[in-house]
Protein backbone atom coordinates (compact mmCIF):
# COMPACT_ATOMS: atom_id res chain seq x y z
CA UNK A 1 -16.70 -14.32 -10.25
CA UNK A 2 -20.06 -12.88 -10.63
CA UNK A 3 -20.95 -13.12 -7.05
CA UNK A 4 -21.36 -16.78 -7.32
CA UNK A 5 -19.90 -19.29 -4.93
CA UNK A 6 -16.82 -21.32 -6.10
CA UNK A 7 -17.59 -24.59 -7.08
CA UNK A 8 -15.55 -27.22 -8.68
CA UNK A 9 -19.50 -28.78 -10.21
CA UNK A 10 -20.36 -25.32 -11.73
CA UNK A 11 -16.78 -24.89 -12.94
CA UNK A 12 -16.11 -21.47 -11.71
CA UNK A 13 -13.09 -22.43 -9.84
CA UNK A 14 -10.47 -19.68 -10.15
CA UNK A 15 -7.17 -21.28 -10.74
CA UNK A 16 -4.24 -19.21 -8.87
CA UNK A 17 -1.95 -20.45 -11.31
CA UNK A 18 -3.73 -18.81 -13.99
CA UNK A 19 -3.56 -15.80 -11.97
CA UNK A 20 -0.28 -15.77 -11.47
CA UNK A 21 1.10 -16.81 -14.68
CA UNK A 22 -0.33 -13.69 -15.69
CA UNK A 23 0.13 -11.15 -13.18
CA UNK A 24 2.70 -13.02 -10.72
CA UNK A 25 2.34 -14.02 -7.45
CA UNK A 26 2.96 -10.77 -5.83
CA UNK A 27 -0.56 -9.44 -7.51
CA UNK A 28 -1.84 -12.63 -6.32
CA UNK A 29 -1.13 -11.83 -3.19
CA UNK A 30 -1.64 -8.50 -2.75
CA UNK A 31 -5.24 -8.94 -4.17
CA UNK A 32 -6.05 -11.72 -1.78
CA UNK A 33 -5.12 -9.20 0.81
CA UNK A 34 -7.07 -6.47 -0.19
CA UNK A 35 -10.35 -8.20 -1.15
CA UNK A 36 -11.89 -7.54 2.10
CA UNK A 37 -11.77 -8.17 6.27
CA UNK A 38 -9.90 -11.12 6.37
CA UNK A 39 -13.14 -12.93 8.53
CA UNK A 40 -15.51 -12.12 5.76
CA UNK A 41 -16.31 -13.56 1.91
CA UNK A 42 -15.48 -11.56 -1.04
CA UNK A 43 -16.61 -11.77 -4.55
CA UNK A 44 -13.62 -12.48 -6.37
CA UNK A 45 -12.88 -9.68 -9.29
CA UNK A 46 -10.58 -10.09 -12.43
CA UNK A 47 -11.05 -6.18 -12.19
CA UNK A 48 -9.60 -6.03 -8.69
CA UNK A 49 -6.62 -8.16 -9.61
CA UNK A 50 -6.20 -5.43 -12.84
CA UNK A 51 -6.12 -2.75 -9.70
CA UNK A 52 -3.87 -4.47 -7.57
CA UNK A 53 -0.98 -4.75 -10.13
CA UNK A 54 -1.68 -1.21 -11.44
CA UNK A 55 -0.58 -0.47 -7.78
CA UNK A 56 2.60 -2.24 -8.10
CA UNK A 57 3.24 -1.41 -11.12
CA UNK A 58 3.59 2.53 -9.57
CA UNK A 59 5.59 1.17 -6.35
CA UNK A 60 7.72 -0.48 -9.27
CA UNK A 61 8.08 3.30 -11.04
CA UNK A 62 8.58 4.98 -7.67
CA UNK A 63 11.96 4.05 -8.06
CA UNK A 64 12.46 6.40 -11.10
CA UNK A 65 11.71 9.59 -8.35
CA UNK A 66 13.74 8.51 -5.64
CA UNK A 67 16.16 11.04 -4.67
CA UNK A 68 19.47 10.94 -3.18
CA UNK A 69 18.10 12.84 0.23
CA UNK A 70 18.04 10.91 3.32
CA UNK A 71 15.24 11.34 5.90
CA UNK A 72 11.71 11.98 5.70
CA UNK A 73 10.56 15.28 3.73
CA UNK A 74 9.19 18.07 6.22
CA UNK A 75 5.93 18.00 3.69
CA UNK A 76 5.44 14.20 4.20
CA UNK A 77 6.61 13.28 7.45
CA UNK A 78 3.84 12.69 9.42
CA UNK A 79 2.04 10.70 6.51
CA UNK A 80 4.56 8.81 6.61
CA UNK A 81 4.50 7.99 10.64
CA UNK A 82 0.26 8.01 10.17
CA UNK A 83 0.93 5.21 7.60
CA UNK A 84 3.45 3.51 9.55
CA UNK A 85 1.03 3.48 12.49
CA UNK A 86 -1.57 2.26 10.27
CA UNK A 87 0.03 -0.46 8.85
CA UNK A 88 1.17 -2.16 11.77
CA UNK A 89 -1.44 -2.02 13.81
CA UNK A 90 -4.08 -3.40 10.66
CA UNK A 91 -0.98 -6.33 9.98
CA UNK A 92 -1.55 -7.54 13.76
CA UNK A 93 -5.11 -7.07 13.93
CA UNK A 94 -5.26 -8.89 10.20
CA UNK A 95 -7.01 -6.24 8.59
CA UNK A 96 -4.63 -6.32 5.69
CA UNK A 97 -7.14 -4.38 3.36
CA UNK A 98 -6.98 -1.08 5.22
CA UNK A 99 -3.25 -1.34 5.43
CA UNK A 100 -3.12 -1.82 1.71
CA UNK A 101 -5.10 1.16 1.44
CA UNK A 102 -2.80 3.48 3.27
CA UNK A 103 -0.08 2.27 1.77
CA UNK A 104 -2.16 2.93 -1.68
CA UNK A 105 -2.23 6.58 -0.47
CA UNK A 106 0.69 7.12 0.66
CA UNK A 107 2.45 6.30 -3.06
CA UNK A 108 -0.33 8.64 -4.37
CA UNK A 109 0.91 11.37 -2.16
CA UNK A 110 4.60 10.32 -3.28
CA UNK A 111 2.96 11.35 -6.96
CA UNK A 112 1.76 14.05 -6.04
CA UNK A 113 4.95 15.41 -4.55
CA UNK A 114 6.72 14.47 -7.23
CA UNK A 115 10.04 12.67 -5.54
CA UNK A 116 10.85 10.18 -2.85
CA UNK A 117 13.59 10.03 -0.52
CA UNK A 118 15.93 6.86 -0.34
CA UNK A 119 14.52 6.69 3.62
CA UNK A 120 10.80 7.26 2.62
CA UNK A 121 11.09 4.78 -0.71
CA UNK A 122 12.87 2.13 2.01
CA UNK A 123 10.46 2.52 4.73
CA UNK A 124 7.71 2.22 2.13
CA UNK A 125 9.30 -1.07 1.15
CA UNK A 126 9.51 -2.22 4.13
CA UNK A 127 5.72 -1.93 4.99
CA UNK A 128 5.07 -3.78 1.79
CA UNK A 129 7.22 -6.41 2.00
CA UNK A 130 4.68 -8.54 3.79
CA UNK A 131 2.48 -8.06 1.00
CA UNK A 132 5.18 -8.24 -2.45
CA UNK A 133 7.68 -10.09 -0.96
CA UNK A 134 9.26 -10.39 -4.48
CA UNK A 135 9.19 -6.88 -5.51
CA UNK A 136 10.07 -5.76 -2.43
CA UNK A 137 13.30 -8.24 -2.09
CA UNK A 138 14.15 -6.70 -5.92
CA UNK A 139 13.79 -3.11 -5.31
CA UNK A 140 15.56 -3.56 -2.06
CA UNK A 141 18.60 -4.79 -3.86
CA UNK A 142 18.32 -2.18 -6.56
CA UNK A 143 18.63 0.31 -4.17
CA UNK A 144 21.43 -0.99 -2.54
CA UNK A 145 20.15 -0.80 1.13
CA UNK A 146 21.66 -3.97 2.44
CA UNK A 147 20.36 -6.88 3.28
CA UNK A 148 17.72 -8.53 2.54
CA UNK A 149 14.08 -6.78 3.48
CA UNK A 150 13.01 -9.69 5.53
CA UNK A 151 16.24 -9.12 8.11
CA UNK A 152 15.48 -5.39 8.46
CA UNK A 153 13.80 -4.46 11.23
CA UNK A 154 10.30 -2.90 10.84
CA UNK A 155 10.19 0.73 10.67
CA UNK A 156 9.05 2.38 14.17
CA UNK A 157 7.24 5.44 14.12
CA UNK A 158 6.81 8.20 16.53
CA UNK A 159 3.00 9.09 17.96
CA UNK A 160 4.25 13.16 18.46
CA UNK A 161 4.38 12.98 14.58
CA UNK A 162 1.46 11.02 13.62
CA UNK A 163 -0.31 14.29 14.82
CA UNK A 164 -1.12 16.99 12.38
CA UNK A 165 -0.31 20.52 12.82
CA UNK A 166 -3.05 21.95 10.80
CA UNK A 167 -7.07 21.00 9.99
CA UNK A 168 -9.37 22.30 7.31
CA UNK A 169 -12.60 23.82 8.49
CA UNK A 170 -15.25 24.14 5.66
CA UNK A 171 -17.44 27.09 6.38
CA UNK A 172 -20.75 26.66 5.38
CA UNK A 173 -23.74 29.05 4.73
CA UNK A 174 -27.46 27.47 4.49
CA UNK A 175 -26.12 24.01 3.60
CA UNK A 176 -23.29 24.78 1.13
CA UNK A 177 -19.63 25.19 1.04
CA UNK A 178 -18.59 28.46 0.49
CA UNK A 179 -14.85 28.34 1.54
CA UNK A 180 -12.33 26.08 3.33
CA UNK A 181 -10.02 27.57 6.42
């Protein structure tokens, strides 16, 4: 912590099974994976951890607005292919922060809509199972969708669909915003 460099002499060794005692291994995980570009040092933060199971914690309550509906929602659809995209291309490049961070987004957009479809909720799980495996497995047999996560296959997504239909143009007069098109 601090910026310092772990040392066993200067006793700042964080101990994972501290960590995970207290937040499980899943935050563990998911934190290592998000800390930065998987070539590159990162400060370690007991902050960051803090963030990383607050994230979980609403992919955990994401259950409570799934929906009986099957299929992607017209409103969300090609979020949902974007983040697909995303994620699998960052998970084979090992840039596992950025896919985090769509994933992050898409369950804020879930929020925001206010429900989740059974395929959206599934396909979500799917993309995280690399990084909650134990969450994952247990929502996945909540849910009742078969299997185990690890035997499904990955979701697929199609590039026609990762394309929006619509942009915002800010117009701007001398340097500020006066409206958005």
């Amino acid at each position: 912590e601090n910026g310092e460099k772990m040392s066993k002499s200067r006793g700042n060794v964080v101990n994972p099974d501290d960590i995970v005692d207290e937040f499980g291994a899943d935050t563990l995980r998911t934190y290592e994976m998000f800390i930065g570009a998987f070539e590159l040092g990162a400060a370690w933060s007991q902050e960051g951890v803090k963030g990383c199971r607050r994230f979980l914690d609403r992919v955990w309550k994401l259950g409570d607005l799934v929906t009986d509906e099957t299929g992607y929602s017209a409103d969300l659809e090609v979020k949902i292919h974007q983040t697909i995209k995303k994620v699998s291309t960052d998970f084979e490049n090992l840039k596992f922060n950025t896919a985090i961070a769509a994933m992050m987004s898409l369950v804020n957009d879930f929020y925001k809509k206010g429900s989740v479809t059974r395929d959206e909720f599934k396909t979500l799980l799917l993309l995280l199972n690399p990084v909650a495996p134990h969450m994952t497995e247990e929502l996945w047999e909540t849910f009742e969708f078969g299997g185990r996560v690890y035997q499904a296959s990955w979701p697929t997504y199609d590039e026609a669909k990762t394309i929006e239909d619509t942009i915002e143009i800010a117009v701007q007069i001398n340097g500020k915003t006066k409206a958005n098109i």
